[in-house]
Protein backbone atom coordinates (compact mmCIF):
# COMPACT_ATOMS: atom_id res chain seq x y z
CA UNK A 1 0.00 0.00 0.00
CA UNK A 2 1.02 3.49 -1.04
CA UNK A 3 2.47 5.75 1.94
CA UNK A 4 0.49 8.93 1.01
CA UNK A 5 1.12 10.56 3.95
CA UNK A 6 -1.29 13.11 4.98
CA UNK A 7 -4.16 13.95 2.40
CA UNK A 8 -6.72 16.88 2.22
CA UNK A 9 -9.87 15.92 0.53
CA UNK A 10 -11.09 19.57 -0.20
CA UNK A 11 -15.03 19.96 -0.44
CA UNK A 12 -17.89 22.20 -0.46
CA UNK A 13 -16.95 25.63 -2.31
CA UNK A 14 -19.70 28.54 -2.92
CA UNK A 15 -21.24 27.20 -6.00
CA UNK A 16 -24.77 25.99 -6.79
CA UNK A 17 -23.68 22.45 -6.54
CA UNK A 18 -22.05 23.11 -2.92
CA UNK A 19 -24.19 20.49 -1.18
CA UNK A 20 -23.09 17.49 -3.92
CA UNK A 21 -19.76 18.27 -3.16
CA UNK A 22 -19.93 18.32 0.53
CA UNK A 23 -22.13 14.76 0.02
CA UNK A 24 -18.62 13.62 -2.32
CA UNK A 25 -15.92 15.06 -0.22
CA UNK A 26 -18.02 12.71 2.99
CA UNK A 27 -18.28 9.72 0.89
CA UNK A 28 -14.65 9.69 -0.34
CA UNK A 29 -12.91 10.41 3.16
CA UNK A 30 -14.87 7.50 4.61
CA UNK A 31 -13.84 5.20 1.29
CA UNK A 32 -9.69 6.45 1.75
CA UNK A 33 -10.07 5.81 5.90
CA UNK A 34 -11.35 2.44 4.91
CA UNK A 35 -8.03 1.81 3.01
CA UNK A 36 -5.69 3.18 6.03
CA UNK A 37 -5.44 6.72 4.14
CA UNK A 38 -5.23 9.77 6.62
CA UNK A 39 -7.43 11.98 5.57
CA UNK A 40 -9.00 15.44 6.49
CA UNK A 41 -11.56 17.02 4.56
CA UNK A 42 -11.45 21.05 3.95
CA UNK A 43 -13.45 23.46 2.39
CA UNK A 44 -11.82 25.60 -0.44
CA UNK A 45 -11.73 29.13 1.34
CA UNK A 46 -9.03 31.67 2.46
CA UNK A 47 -8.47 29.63 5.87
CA UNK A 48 -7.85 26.33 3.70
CA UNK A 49 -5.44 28.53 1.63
CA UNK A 50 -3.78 29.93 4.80
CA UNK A 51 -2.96 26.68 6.32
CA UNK A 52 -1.70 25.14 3.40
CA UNK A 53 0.75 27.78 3.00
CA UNK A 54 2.04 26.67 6.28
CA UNK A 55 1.74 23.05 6.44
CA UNK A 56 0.92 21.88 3.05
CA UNK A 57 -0.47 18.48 2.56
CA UNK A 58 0.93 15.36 0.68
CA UNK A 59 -1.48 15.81 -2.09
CA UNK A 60 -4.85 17.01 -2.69
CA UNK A 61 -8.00 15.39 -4.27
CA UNK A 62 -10.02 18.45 -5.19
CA UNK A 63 -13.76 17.32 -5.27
CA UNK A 64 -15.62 20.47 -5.98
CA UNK A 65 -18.31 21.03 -8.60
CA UNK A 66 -19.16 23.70 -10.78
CA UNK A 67 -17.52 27.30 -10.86
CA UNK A 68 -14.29 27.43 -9.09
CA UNK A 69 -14.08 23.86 -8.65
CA UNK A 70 -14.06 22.52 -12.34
CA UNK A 71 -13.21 25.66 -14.20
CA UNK A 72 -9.58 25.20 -13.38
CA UNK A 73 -9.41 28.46 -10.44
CA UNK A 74 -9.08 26.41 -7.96
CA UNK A 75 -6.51 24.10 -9.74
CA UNK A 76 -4.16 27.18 -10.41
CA UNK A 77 -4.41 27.78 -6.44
CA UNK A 78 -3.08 24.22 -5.94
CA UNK A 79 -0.11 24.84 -8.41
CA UNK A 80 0.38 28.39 -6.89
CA UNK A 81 0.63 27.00 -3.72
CA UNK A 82 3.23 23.75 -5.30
CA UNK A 83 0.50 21.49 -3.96
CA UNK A 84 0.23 17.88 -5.82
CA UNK A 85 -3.22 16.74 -6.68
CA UNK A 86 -5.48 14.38 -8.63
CA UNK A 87 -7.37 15.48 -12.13
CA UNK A 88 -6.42 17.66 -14.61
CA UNK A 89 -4.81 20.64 -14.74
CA UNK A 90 -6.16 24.39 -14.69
CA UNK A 91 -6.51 24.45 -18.96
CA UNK A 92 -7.56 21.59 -19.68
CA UNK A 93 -10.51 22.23 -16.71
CA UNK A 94 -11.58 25.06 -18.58
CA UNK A 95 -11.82 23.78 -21.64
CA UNK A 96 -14.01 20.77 -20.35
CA UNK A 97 -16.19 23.17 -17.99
CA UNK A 98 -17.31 25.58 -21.12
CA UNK A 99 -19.22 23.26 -23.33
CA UNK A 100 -19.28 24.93 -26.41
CA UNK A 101 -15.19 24.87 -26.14
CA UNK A 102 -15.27 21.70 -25.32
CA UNK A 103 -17.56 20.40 -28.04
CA UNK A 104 -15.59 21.92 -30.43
CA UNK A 105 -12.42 20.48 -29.55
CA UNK A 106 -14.24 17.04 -29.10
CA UNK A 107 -15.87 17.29 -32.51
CA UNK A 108 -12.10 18.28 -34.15
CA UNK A 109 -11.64 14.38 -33.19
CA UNK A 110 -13.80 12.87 -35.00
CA UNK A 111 -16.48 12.91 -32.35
CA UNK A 112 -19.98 13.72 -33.20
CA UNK A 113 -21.75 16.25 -30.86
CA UNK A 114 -25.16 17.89 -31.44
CA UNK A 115 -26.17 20.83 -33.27
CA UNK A 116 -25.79 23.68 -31.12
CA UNK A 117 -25.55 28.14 -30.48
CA UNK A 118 -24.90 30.14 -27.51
CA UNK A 119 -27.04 32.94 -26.56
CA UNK A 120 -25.60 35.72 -23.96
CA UNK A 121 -28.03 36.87 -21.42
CA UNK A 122 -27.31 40.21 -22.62
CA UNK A 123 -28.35 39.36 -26.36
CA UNK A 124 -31.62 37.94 -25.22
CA UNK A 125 -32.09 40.76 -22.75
CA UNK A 126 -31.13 43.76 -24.87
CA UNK A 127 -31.55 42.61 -28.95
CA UNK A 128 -34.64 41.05 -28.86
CA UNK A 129 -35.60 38.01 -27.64
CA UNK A 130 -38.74 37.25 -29.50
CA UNK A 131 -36.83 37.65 -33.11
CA UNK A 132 -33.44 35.69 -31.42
CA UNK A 133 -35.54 32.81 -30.20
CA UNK A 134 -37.41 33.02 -33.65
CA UNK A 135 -34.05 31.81 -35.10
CA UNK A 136 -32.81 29.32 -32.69
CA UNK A 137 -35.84 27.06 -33.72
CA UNK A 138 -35.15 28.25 -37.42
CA UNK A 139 -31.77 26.89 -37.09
CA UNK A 140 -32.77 24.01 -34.54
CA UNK A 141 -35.60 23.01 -34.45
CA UNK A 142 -37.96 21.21 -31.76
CA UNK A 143 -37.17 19.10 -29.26
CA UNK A 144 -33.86 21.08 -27.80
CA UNK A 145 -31.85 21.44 -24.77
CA UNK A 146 -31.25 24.71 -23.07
CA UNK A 147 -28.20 24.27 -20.49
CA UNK A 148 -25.97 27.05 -18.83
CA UNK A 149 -23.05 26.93 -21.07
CA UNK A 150 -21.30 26.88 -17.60
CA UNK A 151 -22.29 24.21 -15.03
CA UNK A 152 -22.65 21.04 -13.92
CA UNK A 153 -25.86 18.44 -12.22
CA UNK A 154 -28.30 19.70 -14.97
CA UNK A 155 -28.94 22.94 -12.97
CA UNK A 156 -30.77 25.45 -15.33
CA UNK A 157 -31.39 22.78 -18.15
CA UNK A 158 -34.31 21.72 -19.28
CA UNK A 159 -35.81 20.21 -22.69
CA UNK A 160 -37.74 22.56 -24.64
CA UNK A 161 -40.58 19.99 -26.98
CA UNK A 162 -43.18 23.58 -27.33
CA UNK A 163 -42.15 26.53 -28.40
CA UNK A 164 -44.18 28.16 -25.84
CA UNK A 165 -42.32 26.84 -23.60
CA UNK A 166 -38.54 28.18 -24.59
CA UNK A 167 -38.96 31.49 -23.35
CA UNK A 168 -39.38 30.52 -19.69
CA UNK A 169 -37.02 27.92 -20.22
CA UNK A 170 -34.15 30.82 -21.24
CA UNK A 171 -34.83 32.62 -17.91
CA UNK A 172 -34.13 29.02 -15.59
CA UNK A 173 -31.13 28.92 -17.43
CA UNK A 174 -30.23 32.80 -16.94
CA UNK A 175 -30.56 31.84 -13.45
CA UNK A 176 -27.13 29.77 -13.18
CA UNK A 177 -25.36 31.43 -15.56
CA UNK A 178 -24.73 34.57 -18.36
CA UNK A 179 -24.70 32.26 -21.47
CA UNK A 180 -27.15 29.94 -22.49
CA UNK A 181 -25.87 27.00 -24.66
CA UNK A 182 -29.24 25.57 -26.85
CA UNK A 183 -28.54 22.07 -28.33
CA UNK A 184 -30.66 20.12 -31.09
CA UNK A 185 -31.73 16.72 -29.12
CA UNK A 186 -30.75 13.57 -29.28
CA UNK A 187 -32.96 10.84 -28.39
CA UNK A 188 -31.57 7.38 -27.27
CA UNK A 189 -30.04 5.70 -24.59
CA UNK A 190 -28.29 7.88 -22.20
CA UNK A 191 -24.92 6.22 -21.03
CA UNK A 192 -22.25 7.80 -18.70
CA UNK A 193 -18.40 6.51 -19.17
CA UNK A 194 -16.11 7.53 -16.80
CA UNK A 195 -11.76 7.22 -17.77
CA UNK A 196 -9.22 6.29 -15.43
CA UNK A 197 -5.61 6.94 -16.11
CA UNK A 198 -3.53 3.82 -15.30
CA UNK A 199 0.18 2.88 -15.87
CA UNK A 200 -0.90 1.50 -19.39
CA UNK A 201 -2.78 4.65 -20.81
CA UNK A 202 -6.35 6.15 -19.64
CA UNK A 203 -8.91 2.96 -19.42
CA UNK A 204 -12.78 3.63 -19.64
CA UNK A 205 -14.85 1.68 -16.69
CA UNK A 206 -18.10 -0.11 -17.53
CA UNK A 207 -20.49 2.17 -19.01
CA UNK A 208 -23.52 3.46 -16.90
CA UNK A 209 -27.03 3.75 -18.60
CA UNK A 210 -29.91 6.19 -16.98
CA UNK A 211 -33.10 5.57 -16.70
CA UNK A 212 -34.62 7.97 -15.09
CA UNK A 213 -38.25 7.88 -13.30
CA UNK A 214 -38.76 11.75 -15.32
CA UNK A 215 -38.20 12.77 -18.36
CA UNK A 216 -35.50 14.48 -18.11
CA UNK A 217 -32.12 13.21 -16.06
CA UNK A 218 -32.17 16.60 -13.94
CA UNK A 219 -30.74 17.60 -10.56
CA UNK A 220 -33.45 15.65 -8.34
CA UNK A 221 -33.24 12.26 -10.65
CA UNK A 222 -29.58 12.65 -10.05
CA UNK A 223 -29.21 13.14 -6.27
CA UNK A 224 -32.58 11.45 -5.20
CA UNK A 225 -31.78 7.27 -4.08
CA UNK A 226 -34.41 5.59 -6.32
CA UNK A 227 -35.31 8.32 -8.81
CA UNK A 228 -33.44 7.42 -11.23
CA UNK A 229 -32.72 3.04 -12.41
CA UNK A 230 -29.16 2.45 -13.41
CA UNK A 231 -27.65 -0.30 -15.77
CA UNK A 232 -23.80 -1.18 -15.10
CA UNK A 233 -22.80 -1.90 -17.83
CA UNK A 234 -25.40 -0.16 -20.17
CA UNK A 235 -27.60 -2.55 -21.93
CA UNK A 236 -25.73 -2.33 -25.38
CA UNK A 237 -24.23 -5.19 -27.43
CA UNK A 238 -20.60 -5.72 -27.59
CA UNK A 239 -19.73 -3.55 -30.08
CA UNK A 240 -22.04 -0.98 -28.81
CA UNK A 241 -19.95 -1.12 -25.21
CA UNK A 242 -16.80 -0.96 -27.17
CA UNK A 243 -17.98 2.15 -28.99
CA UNK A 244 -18.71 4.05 -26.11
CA UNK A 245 -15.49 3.23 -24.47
CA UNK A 246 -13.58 4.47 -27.26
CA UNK A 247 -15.53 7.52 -27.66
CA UNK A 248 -14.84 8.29 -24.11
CA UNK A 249 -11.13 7.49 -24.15
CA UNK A 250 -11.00 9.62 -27.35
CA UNK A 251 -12.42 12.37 -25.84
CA UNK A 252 -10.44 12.50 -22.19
CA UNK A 253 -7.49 12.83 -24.55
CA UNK A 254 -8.54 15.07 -27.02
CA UNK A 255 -9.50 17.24 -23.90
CA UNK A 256 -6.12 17.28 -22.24
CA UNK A 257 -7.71 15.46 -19.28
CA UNK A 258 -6.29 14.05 -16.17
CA UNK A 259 -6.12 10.76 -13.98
CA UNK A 260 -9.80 10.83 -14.29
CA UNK A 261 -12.89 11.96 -15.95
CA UNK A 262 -16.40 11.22 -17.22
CA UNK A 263 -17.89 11.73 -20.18
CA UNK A 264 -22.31 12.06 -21.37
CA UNK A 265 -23.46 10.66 -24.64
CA UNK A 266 -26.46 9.20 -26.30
CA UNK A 267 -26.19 5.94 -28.38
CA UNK A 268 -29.48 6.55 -30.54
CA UNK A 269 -31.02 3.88 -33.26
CA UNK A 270 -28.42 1.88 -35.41
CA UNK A 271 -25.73 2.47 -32.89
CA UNK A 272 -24.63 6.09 -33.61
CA UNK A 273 -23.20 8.06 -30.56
CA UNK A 274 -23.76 11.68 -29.78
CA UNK A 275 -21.48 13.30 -26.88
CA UNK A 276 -22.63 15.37 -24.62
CA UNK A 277 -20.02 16.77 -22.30
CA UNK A 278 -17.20 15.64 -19.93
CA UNK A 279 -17.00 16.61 -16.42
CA UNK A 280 -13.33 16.70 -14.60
CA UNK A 281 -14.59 16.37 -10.95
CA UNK A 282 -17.36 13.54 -11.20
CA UNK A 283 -19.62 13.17 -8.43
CA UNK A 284 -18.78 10.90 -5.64
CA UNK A 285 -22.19 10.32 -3.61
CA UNK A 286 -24.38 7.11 -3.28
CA UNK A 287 -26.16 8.03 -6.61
CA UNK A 288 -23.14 9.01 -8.65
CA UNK A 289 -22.25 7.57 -11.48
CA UNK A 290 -18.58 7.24 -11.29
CA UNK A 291 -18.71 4.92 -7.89
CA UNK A 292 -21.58 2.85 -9.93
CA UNK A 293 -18.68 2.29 -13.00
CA UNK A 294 -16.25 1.34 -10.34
CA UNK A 295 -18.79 -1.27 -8.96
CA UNK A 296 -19.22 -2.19 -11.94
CA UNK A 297 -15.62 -3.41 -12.83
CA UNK A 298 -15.39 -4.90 -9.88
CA UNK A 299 -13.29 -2.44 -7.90
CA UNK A 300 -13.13 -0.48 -4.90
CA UNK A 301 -13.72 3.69 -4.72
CA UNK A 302 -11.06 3.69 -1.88
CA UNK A 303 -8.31 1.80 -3.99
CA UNK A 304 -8.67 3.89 -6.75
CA UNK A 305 -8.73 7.12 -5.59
CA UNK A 306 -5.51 5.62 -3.65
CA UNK A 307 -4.24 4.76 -6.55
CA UNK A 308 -4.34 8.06 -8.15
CA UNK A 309 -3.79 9.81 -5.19
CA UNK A 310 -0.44 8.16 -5.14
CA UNK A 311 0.00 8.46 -9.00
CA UNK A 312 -0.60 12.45 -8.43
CA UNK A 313 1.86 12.65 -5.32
CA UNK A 314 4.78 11.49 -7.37
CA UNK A 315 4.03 13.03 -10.30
């Protein structure tokens, strides 16, 4: 076992998604205790800053969501402060954490991604949003997915199947961010595939298919125990399970990622994948779907998280 010496599992932050990462940061410490890992969990503030300047750490395993925590901020901190810690690094976080970057850069490899614009809340405030929203179903037509182009746990998303209903749909989205990102749907099977870096090259874990009780995979299907039915691995045929594994692979390192990651996608009819996004801090709590994948392959959150705890500490 790994000599780590002392860890700092840091949790919580000011964002919307504060509470997930308080449940994660909970979950994990409990996991790396379980494997003889000493471990204290922090929130990322000025005090967390202050002590580390004075008595840094081993390593860190940063397990905040949204702004701050996957937008690469709070990664630059860590290297500011010479601190060694898992997941990627502060530019490759920010390209993953703005989705229209990061479908861009995705699509550049090969990967196909949906139809999509961004809309600034000023645009829609200021130009006219009648005539603006006029074209976005011009150009994309019915169903569609409005999303803060910013953000993570479906906060501010919704899908949009009557025009009626887009308007209200803009100003949810407003809500959690300045730019709205408005994607053509894709209907299929939902699948999640989370990416571990190993000694060999990054490896994709069984895939996890949603099913959730709504229509729509949002923030209470996610973080609600029996909301939501999960499949590990997704109910796909063999080539179907390879596909998604490659796609997900493909797209950690198109993305620059880091020791670990997790990307969204649709398989829809006759096999064809559609990604969605990838997220550089995945959730840790009982209904996240990384810890399902690592069920799933017959492994142990504690061991990996070790593992690349100790992989990030030598680096």
């Amino acid at each position: 076992m790994p000599d780590l010496g002392r860890v700092v599992v840091l949790a919580g932050g000011l964002s919307h998604e504060r509470d997930v990462s308080l449940r994660s940061g909970g979950r994990v410490a409990e996991e790396l205790r379980e494997q003889g890992v000493d471990v204290e969990v922090h929130d990322a503030d000025a005090g967390f800053v202050a002590s580390a300047a004075l008595d840094p750490p081993d390593v860190v395993l940063p397990l905040l969501h949204g702004e701050q925590g996957e937008d690469g901020s709070l990664r630059t901190v860590l290297d500011l402060l010479g601190l060694p810690y898992v997941g990627s690094g502060p530019r490759a976080a920010r390209t993953a954490f703005d989705k229209p970057i990061a479908n861009g850069v995705v699509a550049a490899a090969g990967i196909s991604v949906p139809s999509s614009l961004v809309l600034p809340h000023a645009a829609f405030r200021d130009l006219g949003a009648a005539t603006l929203l006029d074209g976005v179903l011009a150009r994309l037509g019915l169903p569609l997915v409005v999303q803060p182009a910013r953000g993570g746990s479906a906060l501010g998303a919704s899908i949009v199947s009557d025009a009626g209903d887009l308007p209200s749909a803009m100003v949810a989205c407003f809500a959690y961010g300045e730019d709205a990102m408005l994607q053509a749907y894709a209907a299929g099977t939902e699948v999640a595939v989370s990416v571990v870096d190993t000694a060999d090259g990054p490896v994709a874990l069984p895939p996890v298919e949603i099913v959730p009780d709504a229509p729509f995979y949002d923030y209470q299907a996610r973080y609600t125990a029996g909301a939501t039915e999960f499949f590990v691995p997704a109910r796909l045929d063999d080539e179907g399970l390879a596909a998604v594994a490659e796609t997900a692979v493909t797209a950690h390192a198109a993305l620059g990622l880091r020791d670990l990651s997790r990307s969204d996608m649709i398989v829809g009819p006759g096999g064809t994948i559609t990604w969605l996004e990838a997220n550089v801090a995945p959730g840790m709590t009982e209904t996240s779907l990384f810890p399902l994948a690592v069920t799933g392959a017959d492994l142990r959150l504690g061991e990996v998280l070790r593992d690349l705890l100790a992989t990030a500490r030598n680096r």
